[in-house]
Structures are given as structure tokens and as C-alpha cells.
Protein backbone atom coordinates (compact mmCIF):
# COMPACT_ATOMS: atom_id res chain seq x y z
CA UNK A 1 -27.17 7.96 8.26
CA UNK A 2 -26.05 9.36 5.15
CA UNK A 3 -23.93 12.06 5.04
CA UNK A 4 -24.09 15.37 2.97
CA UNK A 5 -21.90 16.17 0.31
CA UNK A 6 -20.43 19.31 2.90
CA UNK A 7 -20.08 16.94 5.70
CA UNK A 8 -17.61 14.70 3.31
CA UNK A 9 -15.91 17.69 2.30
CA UNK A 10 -15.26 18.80 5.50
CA UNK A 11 -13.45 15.14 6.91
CA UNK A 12 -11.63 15.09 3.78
CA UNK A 13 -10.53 18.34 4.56
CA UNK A 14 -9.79 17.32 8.16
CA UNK A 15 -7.98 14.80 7.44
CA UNK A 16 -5.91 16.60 4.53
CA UNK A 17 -6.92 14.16 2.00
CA UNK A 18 -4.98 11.35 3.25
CA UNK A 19 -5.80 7.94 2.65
CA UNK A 20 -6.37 6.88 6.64
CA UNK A 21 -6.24 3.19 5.59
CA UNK A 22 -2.70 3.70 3.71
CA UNK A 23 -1.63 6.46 4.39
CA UNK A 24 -1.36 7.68 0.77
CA UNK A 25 -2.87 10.84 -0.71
CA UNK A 26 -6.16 10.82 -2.20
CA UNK A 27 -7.05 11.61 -5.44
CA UNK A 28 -9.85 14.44 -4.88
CA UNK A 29 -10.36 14.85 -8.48
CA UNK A 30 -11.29 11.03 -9.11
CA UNK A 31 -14.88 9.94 -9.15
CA UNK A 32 -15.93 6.58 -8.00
CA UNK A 33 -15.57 3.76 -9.15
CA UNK A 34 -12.13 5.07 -9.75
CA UNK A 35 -9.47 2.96 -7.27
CA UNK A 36 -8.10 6.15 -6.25
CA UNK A 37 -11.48 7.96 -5.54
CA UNK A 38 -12.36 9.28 -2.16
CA UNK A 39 -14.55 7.87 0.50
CA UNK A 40 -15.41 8.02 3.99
CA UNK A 41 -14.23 5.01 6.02
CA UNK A 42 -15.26 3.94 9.23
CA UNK A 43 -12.86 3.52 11.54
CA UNK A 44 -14.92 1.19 14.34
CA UNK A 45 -16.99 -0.78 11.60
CA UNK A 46 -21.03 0.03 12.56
CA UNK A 47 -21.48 -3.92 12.57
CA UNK A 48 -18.72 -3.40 15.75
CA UNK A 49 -21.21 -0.61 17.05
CA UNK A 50 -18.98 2.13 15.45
CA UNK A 51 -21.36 5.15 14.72
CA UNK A 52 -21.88 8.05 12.23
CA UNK A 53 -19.66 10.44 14.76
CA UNK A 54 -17.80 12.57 12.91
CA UNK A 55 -14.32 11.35 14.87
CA UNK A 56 -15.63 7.62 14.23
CA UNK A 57 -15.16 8.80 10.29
CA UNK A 58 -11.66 9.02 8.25
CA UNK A 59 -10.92 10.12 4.08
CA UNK A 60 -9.85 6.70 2.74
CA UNK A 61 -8.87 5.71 -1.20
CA UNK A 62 -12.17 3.48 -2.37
CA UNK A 63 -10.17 0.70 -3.20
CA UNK A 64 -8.76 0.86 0.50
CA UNK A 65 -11.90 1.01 1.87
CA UNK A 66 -13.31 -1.98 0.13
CA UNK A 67 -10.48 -4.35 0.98
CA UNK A 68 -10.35 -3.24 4.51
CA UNK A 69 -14.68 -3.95 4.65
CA UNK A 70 -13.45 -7.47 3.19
CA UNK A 71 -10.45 -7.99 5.81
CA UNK A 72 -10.58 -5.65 8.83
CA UNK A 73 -6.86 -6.16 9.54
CA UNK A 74 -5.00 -3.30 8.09
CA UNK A 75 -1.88 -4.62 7.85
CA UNK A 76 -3.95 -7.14 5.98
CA UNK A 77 -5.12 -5.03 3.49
CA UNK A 78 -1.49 -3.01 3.33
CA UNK A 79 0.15 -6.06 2.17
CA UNK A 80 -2.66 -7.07 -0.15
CA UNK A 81 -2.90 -4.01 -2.04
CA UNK A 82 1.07 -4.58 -2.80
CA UNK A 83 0.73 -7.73 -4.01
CA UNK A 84 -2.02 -6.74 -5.92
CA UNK A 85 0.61 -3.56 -7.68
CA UNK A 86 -2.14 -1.47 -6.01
CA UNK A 87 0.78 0.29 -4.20
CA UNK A 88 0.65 3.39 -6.55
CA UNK A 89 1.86 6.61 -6.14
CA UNK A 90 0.17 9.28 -4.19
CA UNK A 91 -1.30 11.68 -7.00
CA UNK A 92 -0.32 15.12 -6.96
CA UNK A 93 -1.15 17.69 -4.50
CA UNK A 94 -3.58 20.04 -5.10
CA UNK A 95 -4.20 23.57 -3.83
CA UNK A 96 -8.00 25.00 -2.42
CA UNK A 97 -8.21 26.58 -6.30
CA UNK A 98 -7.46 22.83 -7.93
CA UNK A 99 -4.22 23.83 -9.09
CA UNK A 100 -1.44 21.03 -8.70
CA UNK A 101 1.15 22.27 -6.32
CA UNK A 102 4.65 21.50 -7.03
């Protein structure tokens, strides 16, 4: 099922646009194929019967997301993203209005 551009928006904004995968803000500003990008992760992969439910779904960076589809362990993909410097900062927060918060 593919979700609607509100139905992102509103698990981003459940999930306070935190990377689920690391932790780490995301970058709601980025577009993909930008590392930092948003996306919508599954949390029980649909190949492991994990469905379209919105509590099955989490905000995750893209980069996250595509490491953890190509490891599953997320420790795994935790310590790969390190070694790959892909450890960045969190970028800035930003309020409803898009202004960076300090």
C-alpha cells in the first residue's frame, strides 16, 4: 500500500522527526536521495509479515533505512554507519513555521 503524502506527515510528526533506526533527528527539509532525507521504515519487515499499520511504521533517515533493508540487525547497521563517518550530527531543529529553533 502506498501511503499519502498526509499519512507520512503525520508518523513523522508522531514520531517527532526522529530517526527510529538511530535515533538521530531527521532532516525534514532534505529531499531524497539526500542521506539525511526522511522515510518511513518498517519496523516488522512485510517479507516478516509486518503490515502497512500505522504502529508497524516509524520516521527513519534514508540512509538508515537502506542499510537496515540490507542488514536487519540494528546494532548492525549502528556500527556500520560509524565506520562508514555516517555518524553525523543531528541537523537543527525546526519549528511547525520552518524556522530553526535554537
Amino acid at each position: 500500500m502506498a501511503l499519502t503524502r498526509k499519512q507520512k506527515q503525520a508518523i513523522y510528526e508522531r514520531d517527532g522527526w526522529t530517526c527510529s533506526i538511530c535515533g538521530k533527528r531527521v532532516d525534514r527539509e532534505a529531499k531524497a536521495p539526500a542521506p539525511l532525507s526522511p522515510s518511513i521504515d518498517h519496523r516488522l519487515a512485510r517479507s516478516k509479515r509486518g503490515g502497512d499499520d500505522p504502529a508497524n511504521l516509524a520516521c527513519a533517515h534514508l540512509a538508515c533505512n537502506i542499510d537496515k533493508r540490507e542488514h536487519e540487525d540494528i546494532g548492525k547497521v549502528r556500527r556500520l554507519r560509524r565506520r562508514r563517518g555516517l555518524d553525523l550530527p543531528a541537523p537543527p531543529l525546526r519549528g511547525k513555521d520552518g524556522q530553526r529553533l535554537t
